[in-house]
C-alpha atoms as a PDB file:
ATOM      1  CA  UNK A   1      -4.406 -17.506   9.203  1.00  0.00           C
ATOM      2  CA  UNK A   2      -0.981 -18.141  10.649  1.00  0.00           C
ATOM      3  CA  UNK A   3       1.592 -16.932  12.972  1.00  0.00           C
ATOM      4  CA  UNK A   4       2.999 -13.968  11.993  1.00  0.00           C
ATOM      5  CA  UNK A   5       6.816 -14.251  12.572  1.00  0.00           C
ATOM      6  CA  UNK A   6      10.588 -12.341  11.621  1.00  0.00           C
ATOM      7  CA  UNK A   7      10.409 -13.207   8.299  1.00  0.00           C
ATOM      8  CA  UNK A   8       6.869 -11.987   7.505  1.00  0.00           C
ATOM      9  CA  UNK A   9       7.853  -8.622   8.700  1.00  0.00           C
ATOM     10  CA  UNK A  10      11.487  -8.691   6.785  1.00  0.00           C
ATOM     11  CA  UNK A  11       9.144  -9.632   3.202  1.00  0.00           C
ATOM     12  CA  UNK A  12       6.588  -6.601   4.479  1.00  0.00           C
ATOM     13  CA  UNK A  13       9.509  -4.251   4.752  1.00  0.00           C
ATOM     14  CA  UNK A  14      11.591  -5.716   1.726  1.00  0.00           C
ATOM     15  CA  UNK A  15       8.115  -4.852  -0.493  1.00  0.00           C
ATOM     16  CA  UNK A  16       7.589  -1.646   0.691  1.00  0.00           C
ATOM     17  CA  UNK A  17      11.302  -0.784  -0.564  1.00  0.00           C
ATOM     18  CA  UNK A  18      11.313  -2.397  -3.859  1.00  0.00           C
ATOM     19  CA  UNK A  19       7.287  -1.227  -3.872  1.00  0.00           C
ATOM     20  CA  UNK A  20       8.494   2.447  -3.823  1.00  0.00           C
ATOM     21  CA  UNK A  21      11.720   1.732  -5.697  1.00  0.00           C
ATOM     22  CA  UNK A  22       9.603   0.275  -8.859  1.00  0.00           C
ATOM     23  CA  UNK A  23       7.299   3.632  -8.011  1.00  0.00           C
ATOM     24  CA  UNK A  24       9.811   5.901  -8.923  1.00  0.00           C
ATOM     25  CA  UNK A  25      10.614   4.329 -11.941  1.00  0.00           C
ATOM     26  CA  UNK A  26       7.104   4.334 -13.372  1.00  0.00           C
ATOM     27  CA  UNK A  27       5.742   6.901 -15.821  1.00  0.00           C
ATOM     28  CA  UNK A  28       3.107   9.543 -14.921  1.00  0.00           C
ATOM     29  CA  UNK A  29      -0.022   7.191 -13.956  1.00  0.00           C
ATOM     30  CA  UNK A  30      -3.413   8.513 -13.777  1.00  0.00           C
ATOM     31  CA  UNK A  31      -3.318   9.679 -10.139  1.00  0.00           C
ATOM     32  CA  UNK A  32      -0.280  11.326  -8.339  1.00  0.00           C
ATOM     33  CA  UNK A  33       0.330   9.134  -5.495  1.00  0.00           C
ATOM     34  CA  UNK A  34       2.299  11.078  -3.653  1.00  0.00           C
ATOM     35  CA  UNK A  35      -0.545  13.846  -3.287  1.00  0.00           C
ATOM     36  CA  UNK A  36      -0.398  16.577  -0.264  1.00  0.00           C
ATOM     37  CA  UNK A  37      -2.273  19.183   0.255  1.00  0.00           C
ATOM     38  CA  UNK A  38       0.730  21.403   2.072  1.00  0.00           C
ATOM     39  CA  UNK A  39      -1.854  24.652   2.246  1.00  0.00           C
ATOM     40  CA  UNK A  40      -4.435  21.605   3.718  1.00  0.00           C
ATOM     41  CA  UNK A  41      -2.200  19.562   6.305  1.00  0.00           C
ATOM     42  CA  UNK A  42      -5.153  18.879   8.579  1.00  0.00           C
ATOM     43  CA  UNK A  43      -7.293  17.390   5.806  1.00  0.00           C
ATOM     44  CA  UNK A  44      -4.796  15.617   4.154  1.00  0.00           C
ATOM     45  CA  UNK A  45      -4.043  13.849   7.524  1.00  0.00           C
ATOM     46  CA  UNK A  46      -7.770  12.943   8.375  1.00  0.00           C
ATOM     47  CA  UNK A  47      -7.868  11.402   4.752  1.00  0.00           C
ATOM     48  CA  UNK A  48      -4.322   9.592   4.725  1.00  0.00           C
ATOM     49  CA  UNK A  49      -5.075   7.456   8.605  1.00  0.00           C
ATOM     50  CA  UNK A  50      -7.389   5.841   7.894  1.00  0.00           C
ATOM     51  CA  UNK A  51      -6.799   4.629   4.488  1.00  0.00           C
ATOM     52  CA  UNK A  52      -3.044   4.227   5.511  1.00  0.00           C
ATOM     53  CA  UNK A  53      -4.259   1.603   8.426  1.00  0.00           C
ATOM     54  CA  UNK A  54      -6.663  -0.009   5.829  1.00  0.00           C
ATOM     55  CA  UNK A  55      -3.053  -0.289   3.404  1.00  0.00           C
ATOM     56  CA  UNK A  56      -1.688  -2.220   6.291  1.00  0.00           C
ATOM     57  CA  UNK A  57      -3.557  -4.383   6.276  1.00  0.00           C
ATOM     58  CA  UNK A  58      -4.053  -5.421   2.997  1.00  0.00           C
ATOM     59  CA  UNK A  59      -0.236  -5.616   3.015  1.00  0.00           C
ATOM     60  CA  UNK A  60      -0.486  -8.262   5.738  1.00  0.00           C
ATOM     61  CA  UNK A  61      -3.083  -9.922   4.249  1.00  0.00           C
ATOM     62  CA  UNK A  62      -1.510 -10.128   1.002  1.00  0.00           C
ATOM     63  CA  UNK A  63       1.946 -11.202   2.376  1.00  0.00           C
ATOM     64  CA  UNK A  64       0.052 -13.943   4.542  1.00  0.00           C
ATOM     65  CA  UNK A  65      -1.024 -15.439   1.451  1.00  0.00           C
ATOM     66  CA  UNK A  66       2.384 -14.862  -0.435  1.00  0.00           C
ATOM     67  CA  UNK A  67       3.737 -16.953   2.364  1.00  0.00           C
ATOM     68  CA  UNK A  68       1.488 -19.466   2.241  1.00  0.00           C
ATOM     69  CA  UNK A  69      -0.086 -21.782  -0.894  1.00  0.00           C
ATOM     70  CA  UNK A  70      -2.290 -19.041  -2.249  1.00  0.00           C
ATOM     71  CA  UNK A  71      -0.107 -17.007  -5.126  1.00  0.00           C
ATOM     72  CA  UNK A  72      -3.215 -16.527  -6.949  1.00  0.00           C
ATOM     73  CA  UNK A  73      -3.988 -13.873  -4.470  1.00  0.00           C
ATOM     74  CA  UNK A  74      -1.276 -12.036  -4.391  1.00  0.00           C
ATOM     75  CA  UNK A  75      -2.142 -10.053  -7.026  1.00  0.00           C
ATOM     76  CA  UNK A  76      -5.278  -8.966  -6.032  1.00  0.00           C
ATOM     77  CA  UNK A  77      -3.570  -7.910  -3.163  1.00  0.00           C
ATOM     78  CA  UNK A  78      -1.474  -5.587  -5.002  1.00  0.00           C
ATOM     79  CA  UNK A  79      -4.171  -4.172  -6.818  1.00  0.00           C
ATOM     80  CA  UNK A  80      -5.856  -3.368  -3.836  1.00  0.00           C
ATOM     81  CA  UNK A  81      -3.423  -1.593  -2.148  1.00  0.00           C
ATOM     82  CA  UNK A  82      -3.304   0.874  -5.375  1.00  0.00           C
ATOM     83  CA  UNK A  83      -6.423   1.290  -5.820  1.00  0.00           C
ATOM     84  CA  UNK A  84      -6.329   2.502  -1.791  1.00  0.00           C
ATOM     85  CA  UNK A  85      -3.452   4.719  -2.605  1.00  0.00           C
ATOM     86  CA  UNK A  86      -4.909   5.745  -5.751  1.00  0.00           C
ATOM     87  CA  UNK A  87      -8.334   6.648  -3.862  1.00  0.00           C
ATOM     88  CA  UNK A  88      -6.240   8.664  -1.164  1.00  0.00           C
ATOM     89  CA  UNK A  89      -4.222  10.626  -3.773  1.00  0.00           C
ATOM     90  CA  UNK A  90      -7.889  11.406  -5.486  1.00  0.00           C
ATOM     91  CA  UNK A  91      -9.506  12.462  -1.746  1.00  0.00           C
ATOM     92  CA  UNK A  92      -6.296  14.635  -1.177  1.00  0.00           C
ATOM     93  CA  UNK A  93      -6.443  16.937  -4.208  1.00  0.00           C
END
């Protein structure tokens, strides 16, 4: 891969905000991502690590190839990380 520098972690954080911005704005999809289990905390925390860390880094991953010559990923990328979220939100309830 490459060197991971300012700019990589200014697009990471700049995605994340338009990310949840554009999440907002959607219509009811088929899993509530923002799932907690308030009368579960623990739970919900043993589920959300894990799959949180594995978000990460599929976020790296998919801005290291943003950054470089591989757009065609990107995508895929994207998908992944809501199918992760998706997956938590499902474990949660």
């Amino acid at each position: 891969m490459g060197f991971i520098s300012l700019s990589h972690f200014f697009l990471f954080g700049l995605s994340i905000v338009v990310g949840l911005v554009l999440a907002l704005g959607f219509r009811k999809l088929p899993v509530d991502l923002f799932a907690w289990r308030s009368d579960r905390p623990v739970r919900s925390t043993l589920i959300t690590i894990p799959l949180a860390l594995f978000a990460i880094i599929i976020a790296l991953l998919g801005l290291l190839t943003a950054t470089s010559s591989a757009f065609l990923g990107t995508p895929a990328f994207i998908l992944a990380l809501y199918l992760t979220e998706a997956t938590r939100s499902a474990l949660v309830k």
